[in-house]
Protein backbone atom coordinates (compact mmCIF):
# COMPACT_ATOMS: atom_id res chain seq x y z
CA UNK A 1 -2.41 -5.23 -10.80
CA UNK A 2 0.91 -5.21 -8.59
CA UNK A 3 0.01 -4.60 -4.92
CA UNK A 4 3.19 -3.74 -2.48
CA UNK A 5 2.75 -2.83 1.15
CA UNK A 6 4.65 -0.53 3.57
CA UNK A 7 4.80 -0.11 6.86
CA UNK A 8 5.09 3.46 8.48
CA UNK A 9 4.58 3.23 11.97
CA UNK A 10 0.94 2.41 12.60
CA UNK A 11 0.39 3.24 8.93
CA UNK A 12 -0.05 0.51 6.68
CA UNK A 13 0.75 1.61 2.85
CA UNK A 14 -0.93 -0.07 0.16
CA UNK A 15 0.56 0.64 -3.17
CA UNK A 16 -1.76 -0.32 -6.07
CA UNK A 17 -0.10 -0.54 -9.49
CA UNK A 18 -1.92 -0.41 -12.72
CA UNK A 19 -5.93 -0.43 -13.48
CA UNK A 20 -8.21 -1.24 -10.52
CA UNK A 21 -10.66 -2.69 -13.09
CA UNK A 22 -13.57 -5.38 -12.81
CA UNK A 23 -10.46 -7.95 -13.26
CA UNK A 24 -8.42 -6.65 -10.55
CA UNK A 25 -11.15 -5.37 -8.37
CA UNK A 26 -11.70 -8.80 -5.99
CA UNK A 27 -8.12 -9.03 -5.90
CA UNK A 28 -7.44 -5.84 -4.30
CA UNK A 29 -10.41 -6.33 -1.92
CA UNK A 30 -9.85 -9.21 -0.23
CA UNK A 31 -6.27 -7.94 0.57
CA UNK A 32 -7.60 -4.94 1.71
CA UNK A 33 -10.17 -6.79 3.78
CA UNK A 34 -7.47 -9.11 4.89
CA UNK A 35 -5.55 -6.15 6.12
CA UNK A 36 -8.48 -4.94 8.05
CA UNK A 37 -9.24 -8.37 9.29
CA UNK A 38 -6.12 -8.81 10.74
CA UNK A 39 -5.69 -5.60 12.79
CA UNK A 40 -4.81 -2.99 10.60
CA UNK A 41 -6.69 0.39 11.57
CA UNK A 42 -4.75 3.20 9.54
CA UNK A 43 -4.29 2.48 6.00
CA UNK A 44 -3.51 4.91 3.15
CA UNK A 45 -3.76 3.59 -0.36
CA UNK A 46 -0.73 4.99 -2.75
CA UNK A 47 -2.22 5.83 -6.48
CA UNK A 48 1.20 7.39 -7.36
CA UNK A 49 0.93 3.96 -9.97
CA UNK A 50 -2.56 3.63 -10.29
CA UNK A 51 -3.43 4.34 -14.06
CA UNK A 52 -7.15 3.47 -13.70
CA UNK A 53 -9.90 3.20 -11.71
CA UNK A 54 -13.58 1.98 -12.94
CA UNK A 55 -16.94 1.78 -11.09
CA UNK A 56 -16.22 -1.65 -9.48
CA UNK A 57 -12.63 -0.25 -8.33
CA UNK A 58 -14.48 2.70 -6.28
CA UNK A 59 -16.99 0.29 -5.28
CA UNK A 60 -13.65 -1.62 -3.10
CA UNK A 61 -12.58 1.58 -2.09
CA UNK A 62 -16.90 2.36 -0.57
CA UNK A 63 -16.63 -1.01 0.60
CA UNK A 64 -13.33 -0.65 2.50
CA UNK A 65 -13.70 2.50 3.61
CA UNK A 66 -17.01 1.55 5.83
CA UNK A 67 -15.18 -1.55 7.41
CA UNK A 68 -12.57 0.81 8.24
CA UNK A 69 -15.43 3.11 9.71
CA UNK A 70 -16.88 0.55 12.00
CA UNK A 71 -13.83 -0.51 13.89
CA UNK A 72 -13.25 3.41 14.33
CA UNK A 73 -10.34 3.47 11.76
CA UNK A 74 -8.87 5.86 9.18
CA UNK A 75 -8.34 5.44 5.31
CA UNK A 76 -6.83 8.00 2.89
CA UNK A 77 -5.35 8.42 -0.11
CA UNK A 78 -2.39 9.72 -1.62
CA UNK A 79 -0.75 10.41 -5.17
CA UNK A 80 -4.30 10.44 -8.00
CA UNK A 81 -2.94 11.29 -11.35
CA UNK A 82 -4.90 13.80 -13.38
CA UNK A 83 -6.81 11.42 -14.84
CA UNK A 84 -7.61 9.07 -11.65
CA UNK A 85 -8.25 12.22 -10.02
CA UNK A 86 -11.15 13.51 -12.51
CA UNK A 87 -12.99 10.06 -12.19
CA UNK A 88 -13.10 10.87 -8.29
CA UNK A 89 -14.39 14.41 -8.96
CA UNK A 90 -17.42 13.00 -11.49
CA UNK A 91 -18.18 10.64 -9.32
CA UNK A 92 -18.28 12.75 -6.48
CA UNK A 93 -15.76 10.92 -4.33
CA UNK A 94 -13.41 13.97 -3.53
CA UNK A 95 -15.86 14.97 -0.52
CA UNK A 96 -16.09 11.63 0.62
CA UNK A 97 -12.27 10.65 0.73
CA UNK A 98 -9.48 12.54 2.43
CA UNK A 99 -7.38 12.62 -0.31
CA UNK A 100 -3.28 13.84 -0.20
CA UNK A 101 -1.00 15.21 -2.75
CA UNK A 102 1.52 13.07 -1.43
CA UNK A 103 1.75 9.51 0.43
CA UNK A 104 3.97 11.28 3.22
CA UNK A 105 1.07 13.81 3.73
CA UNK A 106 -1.50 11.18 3.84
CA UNK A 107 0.42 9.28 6.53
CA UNK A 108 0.95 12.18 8.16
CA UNK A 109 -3.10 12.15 8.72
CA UNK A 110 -3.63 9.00 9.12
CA UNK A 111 -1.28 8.98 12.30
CA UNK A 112 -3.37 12.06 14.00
CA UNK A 113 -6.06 11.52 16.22
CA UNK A 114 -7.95 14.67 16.00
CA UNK A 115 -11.35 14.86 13.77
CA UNK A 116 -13.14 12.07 13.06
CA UNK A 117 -11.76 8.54 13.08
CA UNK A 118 -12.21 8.00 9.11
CA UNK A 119 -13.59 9.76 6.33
CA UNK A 120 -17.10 10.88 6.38
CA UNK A 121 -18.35 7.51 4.02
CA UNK A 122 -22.10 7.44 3.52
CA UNK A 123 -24.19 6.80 6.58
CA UNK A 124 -25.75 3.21 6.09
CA UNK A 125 -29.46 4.48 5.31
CA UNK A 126 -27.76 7.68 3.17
CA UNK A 127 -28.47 7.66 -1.09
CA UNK A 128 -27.67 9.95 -3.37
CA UNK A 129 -29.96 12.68 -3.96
């Protein structure tokens, strides 16, 4: 997994390269943690190079997504392939993410103000039904 980073404005872009797998998975959370640890509030993940995502890899994005939530912050992401993109609609992630055709389009969110401060992630007492 190759991880590169970007900088627009207050928009920090994560680019994540290859499978987000149970081998990759810690990897890419701390450094997302990190990120969030150190300040960061806006943060759109780039898929354009993502060729996989498994059940521990949406698990990071759950996980970084609510610390995100609690200091008020936004997450969203940009670029799911066909294939990345049908693993978010089975597992019903489509509703929970705000998710962009393009990395400029997901910045372009992530800047705004308006709506809610992040994605609508489950509520700590919510379970699937």
């Amino acid at each position: 997994m190759d991880i590169t980073e970007e900088r627009r404005g207050e928009v920090k872009i994560i680019g994540l390269r290859g499978r987000l797998d149970a081998s990759s998975s810690p990897g890419v959370e701390q450094k997302l943690l990190n990120l969030i640890d150190q300040g960061e509030r806006r943060l759109v993940l780039d898929f354009s190079e993502l060729s996989y995502i498994s059940s521990i890899g949406l698990r990071v994005l759950i996980a970084t997504a609510k610390s995100l939530q609690k200091i008020k912050g936004r997450l969203a992401l940009a670029a799911l392939n066909n294939h990345v993109q049908e693993i978010f609609r089975i597992a019903g992630f489509t509703s929970i993410f705000s998710i962009y055709p393009t990395c400029d389009e997901a910045v372009a969110f992530s800047q705004t103000d308006s709506g809610c401060e992040t994605t609508a992630i489950l509520p700590p007492t919510a379970h699937e039904g």
